[in-house]
C-alpha atoms as a PDB file:
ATOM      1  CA  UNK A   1      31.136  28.676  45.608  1.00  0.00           C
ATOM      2  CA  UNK A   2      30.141  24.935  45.470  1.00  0.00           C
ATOM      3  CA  UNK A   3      29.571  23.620  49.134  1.00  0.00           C
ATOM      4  CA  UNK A   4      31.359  20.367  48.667  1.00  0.00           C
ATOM      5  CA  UNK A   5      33.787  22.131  47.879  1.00  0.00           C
ATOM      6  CA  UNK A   6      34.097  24.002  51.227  1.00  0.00           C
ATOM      7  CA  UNK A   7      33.512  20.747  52.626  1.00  0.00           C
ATOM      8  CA  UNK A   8      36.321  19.185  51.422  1.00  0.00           C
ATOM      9  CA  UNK A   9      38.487  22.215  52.194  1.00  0.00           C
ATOM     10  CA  UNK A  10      37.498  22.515  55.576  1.00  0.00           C
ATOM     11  CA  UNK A  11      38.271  18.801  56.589  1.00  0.00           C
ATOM     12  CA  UNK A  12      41.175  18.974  54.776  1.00  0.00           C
ATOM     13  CA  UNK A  13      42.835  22.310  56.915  1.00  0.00           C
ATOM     14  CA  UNK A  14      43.094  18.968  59.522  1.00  0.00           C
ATOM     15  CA  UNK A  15      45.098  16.822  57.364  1.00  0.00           C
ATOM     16  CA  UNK A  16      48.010  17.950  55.459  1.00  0.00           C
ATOM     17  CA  UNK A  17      51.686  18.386  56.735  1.00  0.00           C
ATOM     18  CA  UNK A  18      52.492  22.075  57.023  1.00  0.00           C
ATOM     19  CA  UNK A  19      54.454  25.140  57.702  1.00  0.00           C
ATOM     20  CA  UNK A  20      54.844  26.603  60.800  1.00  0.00           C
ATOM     21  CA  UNK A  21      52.282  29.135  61.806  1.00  0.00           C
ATOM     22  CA  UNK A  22      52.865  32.592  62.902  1.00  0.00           C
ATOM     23  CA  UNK A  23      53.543  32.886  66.842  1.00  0.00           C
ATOM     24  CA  UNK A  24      52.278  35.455  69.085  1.00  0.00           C
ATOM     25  CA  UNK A  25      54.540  38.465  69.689  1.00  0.00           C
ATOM     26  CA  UNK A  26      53.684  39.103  73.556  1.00  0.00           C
ATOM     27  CA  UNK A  27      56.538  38.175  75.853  1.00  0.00           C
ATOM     28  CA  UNK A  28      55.855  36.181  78.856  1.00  0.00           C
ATOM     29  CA  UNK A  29      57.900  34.933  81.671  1.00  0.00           C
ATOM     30  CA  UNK A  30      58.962  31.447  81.183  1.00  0.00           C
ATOM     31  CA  UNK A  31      60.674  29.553  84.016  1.00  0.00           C
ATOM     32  CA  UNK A  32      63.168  26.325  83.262  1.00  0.00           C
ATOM     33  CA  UNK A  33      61.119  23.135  83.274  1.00  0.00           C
ATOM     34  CA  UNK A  34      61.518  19.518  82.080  1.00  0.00           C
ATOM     35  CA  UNK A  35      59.982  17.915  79.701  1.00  0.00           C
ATOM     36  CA  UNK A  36      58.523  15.543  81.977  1.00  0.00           C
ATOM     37  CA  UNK A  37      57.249  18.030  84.260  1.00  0.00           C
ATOM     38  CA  UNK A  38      55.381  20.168  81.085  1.00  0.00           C
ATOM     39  CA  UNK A  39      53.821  17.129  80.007  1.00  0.00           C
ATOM     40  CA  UNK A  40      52.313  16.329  83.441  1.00  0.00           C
ATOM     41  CA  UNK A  41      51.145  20.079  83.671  1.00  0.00           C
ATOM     42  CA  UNK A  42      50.097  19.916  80.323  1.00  0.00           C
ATOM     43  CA  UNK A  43      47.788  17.035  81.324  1.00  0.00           C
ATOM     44  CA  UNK A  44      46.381  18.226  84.482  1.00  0.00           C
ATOM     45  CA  UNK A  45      45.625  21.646  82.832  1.00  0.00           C
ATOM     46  CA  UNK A  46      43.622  20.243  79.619  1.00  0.00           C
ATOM     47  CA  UNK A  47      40.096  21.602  78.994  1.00  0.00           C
ATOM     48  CA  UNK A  48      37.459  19.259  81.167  1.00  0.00           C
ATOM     49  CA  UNK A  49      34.320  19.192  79.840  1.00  0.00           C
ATOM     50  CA  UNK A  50      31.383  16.603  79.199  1.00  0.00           C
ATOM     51  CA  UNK A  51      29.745  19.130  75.920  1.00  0.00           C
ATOM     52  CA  UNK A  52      30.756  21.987  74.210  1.00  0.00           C
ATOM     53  CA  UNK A  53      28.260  23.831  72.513  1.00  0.00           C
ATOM     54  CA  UNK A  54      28.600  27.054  70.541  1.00  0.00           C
ATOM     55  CA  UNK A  55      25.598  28.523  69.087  1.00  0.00           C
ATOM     56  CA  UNK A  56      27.446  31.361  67.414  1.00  0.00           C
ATOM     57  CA  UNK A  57      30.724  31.928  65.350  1.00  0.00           C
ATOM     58  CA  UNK A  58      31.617  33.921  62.562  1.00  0.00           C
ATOM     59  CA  UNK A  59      33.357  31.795  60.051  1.00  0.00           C
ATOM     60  CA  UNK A  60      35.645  33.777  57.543  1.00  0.00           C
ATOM     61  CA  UNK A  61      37.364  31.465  54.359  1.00  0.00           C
ATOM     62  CA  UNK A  62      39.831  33.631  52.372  1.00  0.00           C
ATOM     63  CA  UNK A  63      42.561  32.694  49.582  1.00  0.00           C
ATOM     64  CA  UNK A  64      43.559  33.391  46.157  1.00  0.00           C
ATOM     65  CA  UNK A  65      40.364  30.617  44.891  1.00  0.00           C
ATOM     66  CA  UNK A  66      38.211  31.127  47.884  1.00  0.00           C
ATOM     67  CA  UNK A  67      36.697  33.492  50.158  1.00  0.00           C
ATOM     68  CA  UNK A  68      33.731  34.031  52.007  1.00  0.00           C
ATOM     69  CA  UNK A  69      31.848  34.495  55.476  1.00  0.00           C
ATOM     70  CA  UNK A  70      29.355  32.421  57.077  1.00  0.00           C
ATOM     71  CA  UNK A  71      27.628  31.880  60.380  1.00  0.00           C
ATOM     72  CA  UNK A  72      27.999  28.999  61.786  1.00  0.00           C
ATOM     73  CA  UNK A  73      27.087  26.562  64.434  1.00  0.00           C
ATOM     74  CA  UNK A  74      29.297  23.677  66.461  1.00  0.00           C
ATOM     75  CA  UNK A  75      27.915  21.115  68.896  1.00  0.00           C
ATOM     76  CA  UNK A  76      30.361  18.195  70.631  1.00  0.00           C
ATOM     77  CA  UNK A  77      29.228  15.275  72.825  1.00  0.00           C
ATOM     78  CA  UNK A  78      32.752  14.185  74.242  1.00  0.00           C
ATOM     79  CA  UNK A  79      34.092  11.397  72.607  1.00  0.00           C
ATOM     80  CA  UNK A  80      30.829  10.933  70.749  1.00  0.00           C
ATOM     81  CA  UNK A  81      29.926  13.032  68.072  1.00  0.00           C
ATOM     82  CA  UNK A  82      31.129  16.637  66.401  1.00  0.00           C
ATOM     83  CA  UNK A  83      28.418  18.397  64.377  1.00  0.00           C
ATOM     84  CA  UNK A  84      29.088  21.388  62.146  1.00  0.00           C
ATOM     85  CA  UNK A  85      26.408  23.824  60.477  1.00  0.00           C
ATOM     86  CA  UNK A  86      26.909  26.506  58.357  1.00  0.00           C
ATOM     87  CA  UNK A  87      24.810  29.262  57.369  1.00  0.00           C
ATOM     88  CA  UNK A  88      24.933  31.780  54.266  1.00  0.00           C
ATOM     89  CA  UNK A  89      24.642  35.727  55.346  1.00  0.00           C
ATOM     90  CA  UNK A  90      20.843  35.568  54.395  1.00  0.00           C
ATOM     91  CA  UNK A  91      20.259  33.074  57.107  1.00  0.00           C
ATOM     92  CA  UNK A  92      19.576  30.254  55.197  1.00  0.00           C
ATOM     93  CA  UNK A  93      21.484  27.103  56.077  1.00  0.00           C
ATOM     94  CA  UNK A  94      23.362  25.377  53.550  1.00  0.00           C
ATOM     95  CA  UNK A  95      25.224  22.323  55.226  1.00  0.00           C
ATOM     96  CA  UNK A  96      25.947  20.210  57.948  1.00  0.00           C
ATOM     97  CA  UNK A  97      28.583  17.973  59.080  1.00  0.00           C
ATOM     98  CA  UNK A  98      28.688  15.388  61.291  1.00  0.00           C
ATOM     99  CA  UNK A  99      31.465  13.553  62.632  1.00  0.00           C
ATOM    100  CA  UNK A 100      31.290  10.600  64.843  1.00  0.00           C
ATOM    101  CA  UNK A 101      33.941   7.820  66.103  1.00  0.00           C
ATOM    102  CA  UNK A 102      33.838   5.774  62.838  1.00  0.00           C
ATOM    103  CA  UNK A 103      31.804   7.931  60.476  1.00  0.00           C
ATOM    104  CA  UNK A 104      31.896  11.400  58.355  1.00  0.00           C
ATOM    105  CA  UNK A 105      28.310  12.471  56.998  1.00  0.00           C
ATOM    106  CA  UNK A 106      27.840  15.887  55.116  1.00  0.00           C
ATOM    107  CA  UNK A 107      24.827  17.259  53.224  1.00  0.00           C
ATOM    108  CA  UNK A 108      24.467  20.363  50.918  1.00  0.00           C
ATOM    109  CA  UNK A 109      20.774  21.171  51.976  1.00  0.00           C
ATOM    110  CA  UNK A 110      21.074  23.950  48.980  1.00  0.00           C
ATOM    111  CA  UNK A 111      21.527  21.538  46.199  1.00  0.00           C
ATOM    112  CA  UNK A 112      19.605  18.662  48.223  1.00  0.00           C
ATOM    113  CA  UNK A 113      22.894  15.920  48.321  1.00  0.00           C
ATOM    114  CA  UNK A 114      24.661  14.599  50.636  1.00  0.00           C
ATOM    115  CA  UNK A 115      28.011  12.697  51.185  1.00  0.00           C
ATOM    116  CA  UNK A 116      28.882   9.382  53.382  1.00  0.00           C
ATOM    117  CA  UNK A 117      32.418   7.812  54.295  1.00  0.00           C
ATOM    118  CA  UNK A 118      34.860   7.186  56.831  1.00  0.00           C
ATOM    119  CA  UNK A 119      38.180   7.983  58.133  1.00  0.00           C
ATOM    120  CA  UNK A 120      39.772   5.887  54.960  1.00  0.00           C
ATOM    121  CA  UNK A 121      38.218   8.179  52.540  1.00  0.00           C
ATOM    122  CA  UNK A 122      41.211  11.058  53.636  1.00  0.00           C
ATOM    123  CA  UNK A 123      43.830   8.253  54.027  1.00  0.00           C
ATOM    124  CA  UNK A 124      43.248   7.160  50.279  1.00  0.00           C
ATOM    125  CA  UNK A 125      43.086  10.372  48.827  1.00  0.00           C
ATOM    126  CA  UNK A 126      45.416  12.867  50.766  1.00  0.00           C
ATOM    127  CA  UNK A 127      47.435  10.066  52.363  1.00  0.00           C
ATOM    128  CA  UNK A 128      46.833  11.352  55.643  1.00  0.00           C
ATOM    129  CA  UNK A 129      45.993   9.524  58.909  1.00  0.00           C
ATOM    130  CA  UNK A 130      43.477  11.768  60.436  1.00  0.00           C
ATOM    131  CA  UNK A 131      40.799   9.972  63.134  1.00  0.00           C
ATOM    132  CA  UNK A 132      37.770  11.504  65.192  1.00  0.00           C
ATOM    133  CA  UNK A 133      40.251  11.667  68.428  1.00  0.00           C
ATOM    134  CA  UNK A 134      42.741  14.320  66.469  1.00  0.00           C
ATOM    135  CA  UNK A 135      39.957  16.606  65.194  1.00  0.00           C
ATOM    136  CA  UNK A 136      38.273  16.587  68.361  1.00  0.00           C
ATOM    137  CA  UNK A 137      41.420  17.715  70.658  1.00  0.00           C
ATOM    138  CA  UNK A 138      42.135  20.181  67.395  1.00  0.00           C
ATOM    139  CA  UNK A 139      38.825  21.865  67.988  1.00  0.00           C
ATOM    140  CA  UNK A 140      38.668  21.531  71.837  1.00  0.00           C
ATOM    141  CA  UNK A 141      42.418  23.282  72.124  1.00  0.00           C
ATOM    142  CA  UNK A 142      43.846  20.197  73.775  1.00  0.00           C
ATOM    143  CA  UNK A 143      47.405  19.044  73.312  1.00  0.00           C
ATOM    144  CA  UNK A 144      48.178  15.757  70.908  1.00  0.00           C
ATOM    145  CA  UNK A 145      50.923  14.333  69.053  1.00  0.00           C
ATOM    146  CA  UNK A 146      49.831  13.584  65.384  1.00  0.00           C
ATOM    147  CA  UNK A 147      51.227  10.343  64.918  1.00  0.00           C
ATOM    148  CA  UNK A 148      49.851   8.654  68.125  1.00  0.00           C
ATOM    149  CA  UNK A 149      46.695  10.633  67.913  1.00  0.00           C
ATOM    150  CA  UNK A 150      46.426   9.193  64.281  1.00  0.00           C
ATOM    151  CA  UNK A 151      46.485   5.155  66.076  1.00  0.00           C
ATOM    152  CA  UNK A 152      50.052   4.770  64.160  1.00  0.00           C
ATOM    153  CA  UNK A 153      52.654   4.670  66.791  1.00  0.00           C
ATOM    154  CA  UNK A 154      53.163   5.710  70.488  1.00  0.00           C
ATOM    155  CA  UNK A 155      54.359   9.447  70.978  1.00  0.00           C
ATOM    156  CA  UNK A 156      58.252  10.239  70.054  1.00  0.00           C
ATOM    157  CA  UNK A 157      60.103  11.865  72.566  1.00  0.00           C
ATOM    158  CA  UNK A 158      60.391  15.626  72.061  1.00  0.00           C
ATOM    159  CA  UNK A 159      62.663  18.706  71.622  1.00  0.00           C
ATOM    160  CA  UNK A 160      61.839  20.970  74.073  1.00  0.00           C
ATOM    161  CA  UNK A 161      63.185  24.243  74.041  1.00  0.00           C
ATOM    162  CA  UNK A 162      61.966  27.994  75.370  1.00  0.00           C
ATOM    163  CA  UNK A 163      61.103  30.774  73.500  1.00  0.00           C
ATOM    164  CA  UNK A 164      59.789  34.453  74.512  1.00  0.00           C
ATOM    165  CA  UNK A 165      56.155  33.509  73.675  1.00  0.00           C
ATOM    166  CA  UNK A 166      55.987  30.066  75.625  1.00  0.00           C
ATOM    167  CA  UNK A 167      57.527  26.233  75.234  1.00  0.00           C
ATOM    168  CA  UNK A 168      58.053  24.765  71.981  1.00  0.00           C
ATOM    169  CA  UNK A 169      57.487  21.118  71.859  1.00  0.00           C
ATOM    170  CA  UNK A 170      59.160  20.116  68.071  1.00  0.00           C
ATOM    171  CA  UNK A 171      59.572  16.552  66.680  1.00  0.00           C
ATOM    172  CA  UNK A 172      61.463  16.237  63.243  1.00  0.00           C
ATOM    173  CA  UNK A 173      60.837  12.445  61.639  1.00  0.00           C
ATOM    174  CA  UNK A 174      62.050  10.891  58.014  1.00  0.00           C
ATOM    175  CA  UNK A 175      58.346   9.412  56.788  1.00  0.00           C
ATOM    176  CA  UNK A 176      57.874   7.277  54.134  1.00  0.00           C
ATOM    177  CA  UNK A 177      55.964   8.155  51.227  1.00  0.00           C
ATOM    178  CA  UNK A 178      52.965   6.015  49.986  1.00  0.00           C
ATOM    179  CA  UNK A 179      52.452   5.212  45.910  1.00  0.00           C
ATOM    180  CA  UNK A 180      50.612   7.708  45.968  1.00  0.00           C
ATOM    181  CA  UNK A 181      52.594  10.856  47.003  1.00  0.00           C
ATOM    182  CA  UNK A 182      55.421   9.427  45.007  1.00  0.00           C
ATOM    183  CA  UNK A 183      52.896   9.369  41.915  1.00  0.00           C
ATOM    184  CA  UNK A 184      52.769  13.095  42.648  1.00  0.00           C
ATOM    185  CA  UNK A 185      56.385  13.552  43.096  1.00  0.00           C
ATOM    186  CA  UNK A 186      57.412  12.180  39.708  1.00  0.00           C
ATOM    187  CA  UNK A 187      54.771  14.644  38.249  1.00  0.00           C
ATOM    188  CA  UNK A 188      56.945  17.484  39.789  1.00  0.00           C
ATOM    189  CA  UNK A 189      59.731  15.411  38.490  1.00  0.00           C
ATOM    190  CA  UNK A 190      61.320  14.566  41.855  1.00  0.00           C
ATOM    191  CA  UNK A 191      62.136  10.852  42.733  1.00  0.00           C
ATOM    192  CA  UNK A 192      61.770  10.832  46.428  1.00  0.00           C
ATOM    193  CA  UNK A 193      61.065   7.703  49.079  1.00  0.00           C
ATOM    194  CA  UNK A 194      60.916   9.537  51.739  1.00  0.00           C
ATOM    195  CA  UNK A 195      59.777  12.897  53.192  1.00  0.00           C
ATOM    196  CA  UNK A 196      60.952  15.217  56.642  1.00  0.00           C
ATOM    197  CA  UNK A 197      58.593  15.780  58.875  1.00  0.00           C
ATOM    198  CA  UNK A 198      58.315  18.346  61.446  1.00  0.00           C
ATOM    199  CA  UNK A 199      55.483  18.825  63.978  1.00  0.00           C
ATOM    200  CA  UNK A 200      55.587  21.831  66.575  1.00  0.00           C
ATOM    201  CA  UNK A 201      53.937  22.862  69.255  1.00  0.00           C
ATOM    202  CA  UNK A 202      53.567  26.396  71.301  1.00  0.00           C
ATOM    203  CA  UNK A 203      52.892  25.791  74.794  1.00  0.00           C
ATOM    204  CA  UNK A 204      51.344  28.698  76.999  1.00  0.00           C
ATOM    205  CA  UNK A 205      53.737  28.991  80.030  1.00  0.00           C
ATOM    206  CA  UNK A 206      51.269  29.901  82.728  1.00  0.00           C
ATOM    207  CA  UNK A 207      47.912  28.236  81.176  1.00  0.00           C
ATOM    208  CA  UNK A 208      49.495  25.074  79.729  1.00  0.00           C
ATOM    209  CA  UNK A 209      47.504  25.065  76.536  1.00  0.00           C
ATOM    210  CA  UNK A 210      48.389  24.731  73.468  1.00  0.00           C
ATOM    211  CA  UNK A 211      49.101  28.343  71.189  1.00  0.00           C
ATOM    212  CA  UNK A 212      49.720  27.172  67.867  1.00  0.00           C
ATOM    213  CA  UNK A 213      50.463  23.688  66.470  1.00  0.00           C
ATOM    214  CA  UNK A 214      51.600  22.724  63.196  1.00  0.00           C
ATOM    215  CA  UNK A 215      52.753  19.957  60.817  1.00  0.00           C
ATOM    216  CA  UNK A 216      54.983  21.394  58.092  1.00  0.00           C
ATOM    217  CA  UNK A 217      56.757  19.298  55.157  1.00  0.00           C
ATOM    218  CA  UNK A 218      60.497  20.571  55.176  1.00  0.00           C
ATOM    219  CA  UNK A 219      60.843  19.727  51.435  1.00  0.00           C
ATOM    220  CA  UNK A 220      57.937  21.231  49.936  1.00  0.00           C
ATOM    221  CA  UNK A 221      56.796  24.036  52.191  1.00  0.00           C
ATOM    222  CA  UNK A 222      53.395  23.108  52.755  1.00  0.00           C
ATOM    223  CA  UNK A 223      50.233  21.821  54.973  1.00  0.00           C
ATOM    224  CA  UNK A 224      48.475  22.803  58.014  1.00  0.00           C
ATOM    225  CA  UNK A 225      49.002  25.198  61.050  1.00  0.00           C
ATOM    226  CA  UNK A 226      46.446  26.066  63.798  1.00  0.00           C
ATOM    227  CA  UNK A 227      46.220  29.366  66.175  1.00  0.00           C
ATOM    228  CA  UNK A 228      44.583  29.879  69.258  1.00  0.00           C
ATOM    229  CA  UNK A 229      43.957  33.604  69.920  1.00  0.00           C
ATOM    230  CA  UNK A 230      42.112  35.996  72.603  1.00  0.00           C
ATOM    231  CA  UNK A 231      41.259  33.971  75.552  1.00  0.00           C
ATOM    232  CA  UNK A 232      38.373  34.910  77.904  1.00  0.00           C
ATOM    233  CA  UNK A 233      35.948  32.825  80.146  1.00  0.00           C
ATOM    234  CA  UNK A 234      33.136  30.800  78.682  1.00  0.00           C
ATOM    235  CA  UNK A 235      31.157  29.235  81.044  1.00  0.00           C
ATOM    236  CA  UNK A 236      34.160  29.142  83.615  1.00  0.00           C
ATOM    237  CA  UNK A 237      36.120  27.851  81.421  1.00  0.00           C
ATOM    238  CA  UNK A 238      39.370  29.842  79.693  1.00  0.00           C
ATOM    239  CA  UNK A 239      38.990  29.025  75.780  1.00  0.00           C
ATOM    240  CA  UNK A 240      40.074  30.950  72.876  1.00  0.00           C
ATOM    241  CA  UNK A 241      37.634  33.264  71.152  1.00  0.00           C
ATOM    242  CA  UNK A 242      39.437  32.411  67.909  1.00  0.00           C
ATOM    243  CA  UNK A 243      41.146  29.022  66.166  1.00  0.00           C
ATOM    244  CA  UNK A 244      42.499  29.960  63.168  1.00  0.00           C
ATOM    245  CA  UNK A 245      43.662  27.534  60.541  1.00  0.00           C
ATOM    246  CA  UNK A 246      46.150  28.076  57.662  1.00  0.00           C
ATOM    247  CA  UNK A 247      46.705  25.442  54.534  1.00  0.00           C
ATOM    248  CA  UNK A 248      49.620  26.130  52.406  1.00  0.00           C
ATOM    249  CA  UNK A 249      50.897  25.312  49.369  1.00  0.00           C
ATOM    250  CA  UNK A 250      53.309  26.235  46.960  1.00  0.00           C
ATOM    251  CA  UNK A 251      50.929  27.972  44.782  1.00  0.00           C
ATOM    252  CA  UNK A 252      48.798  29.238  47.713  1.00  0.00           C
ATOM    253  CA  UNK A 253      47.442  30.156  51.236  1.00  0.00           C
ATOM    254  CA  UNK A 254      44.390  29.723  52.645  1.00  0.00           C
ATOM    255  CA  UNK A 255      42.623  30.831  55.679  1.00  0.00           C
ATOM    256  CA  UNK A 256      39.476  29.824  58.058  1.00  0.00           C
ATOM    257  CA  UNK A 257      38.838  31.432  61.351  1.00  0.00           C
ATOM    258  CA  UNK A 258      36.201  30.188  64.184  1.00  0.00           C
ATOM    259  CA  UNK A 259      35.520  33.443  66.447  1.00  0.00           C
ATOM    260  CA  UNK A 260      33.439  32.506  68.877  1.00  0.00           C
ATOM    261  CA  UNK A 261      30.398  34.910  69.728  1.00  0.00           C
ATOM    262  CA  UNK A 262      28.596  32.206  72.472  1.00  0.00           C
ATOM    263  CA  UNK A 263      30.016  29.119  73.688  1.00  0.00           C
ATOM    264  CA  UNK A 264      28.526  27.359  76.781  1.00  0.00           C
ATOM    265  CA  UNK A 265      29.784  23.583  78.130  1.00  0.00           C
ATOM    266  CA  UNK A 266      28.220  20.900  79.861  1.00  0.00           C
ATOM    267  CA  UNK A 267      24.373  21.988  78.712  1.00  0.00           C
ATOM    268  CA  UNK A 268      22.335  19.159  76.988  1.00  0.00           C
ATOM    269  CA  UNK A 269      23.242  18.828  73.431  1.00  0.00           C
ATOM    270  CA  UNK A 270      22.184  16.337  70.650  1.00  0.00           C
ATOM    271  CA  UNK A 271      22.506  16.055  67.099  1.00  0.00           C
ATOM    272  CA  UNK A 272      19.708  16.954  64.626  1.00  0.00           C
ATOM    273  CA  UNK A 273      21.558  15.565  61.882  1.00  0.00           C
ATOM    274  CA  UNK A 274      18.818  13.821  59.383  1.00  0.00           C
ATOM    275  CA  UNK A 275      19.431  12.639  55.630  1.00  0.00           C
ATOM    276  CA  UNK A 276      16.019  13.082  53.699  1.00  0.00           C
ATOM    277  CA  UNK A 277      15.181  10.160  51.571  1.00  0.00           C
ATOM    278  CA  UNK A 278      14.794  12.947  48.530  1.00  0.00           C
ATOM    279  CA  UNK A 279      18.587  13.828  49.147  1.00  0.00           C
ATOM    280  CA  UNK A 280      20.684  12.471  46.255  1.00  0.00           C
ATOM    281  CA  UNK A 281      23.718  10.992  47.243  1.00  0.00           C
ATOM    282  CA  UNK A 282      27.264  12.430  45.626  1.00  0.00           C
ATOM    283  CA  UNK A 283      30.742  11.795  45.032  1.00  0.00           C
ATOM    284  CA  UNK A 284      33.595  14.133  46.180  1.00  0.00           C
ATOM    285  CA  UNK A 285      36.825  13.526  43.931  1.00  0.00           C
END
């Protein structure tokens, strides 16, 4: 399995629009509330933390074209930097990604290479707005809207309802495809202008965190869903021991899941995150 190519694959379970998720099947007791009232609690219960640092997970890829497991590595400066490693079950480690406010950096330290762009790079090819923010409240289990969170517009107001597993925060939007998409769409010989959007969200009735969010396209079936499953206490915190991410498609599903074997917070953390001047530097199409 080519490494860029889990690169790309792994940035990209943040970007697409997708199907819902499946939802947790324990029944808990949830009480009336308001939106505005959820949103303050949601906001007063959000994960506070300075670093996050987890020197362990097991990540596990599967699919119909991929699969694999790795061990892996995650280190986050608030509001700073994100940095991802990955090692092959020999113990050998075969890339690194770092993600900072205004920059994406990746190298393949197997085949010596390495990649450099920025936010654009996912806007021009997947026509997603995606930004450091989003993927940092993604991987930190903190509530966002995608659109604001993307720096396009200021939060909608939502559709709140109650379910047997929690609150379900659900906005359903008409969004206008680029040239692009459209390109795409007359390939599958549809003429379309616009798309329907709809992002949910799970809320945990006694916690406040999110349980699953997802961005699904209502006329295609596909994109992006995240889980949060088994919480415990890290460091005094409460914090899922697994984020599981789905990508669909019409011709496929694919899977990656972060369990979390050690996770600590607020401990000293930097990046080691070095380009050699042997690396060669590649293109990702």
């Amino acid at each position: 399995m080519k490494i860029s190519y889990v690169f790309l694959l792994v940035i990209s379970l943040f970007l697409f629009s997708c199907r819902s998720v499946k939802q947790v099947t324990e029944k808990k007791e949830v009480p009336f509330i308001t939106e505005n009232k959820l949103l303050k609690n949601i906001e007063s219960n959000k994960l506070a933390y300075k670093t996050l640092y987890a020197k362990r997970i097991d990540l596990s890829l599967s699919g119909k074209k991929v699969s694999g497991s790795f061990k892996s590595s995650l280190k986050i400066v608030r509001d700073s930097f994100i940095q991802i490693s990955v090692t092959a079950p020999l113990g050998i480690e075969v890339a690194r990604i770092l993600l900072t406010v205004d920059s994406i950096k990746f190298i393949d330290l197997f085949h010596k290479k390495y990649f450099l762009t920025d936010y654009n790079y996912f806007y021009n090819k997947f026509d997603a707005h995606i930004g450091f923010d989003c993927i940092q409240k993604i991987l930190t289990n903190t509530f966002f809207n995608f659109e604001s969170c993307s720096g396009l517009e200021k939060a909608k107001k939502y559709k709140l309802d109650r379910t047997d597993n929690g609150y379900e925060l659900s906005t359903l939007e008409e969004k206008e495809l680029s040239r692009k998409i459209k390109k795409l769409y007359k390939k599958k010989k549809k003429n379309k202008e616009y798309v329907l959007i709809l992002q949910k969200i799970l809320i945990d009735p006694q916690t406040f965190r999110p349980l699953t969010m997802s961005i699904e396209n209502m006329d295609e079936e596909t994109g992006v869903g995240v889980r949060y499953d088994d919480y415990k206490d890290f460091s005094g915190r409460n914090f899922p021991e697994k984020i599981v991410f789905k990508l669909f498609t019409d011709e496929d599903e694919t899977s990656l899941e972060f369990k979390f074997l050690r996770l600590e917070f607020d401990v000293p953390v930097e990046s080691n995150f070095k380009i050699l001047p042997k690396y060669k530097r590649m293109q990702l199409y």
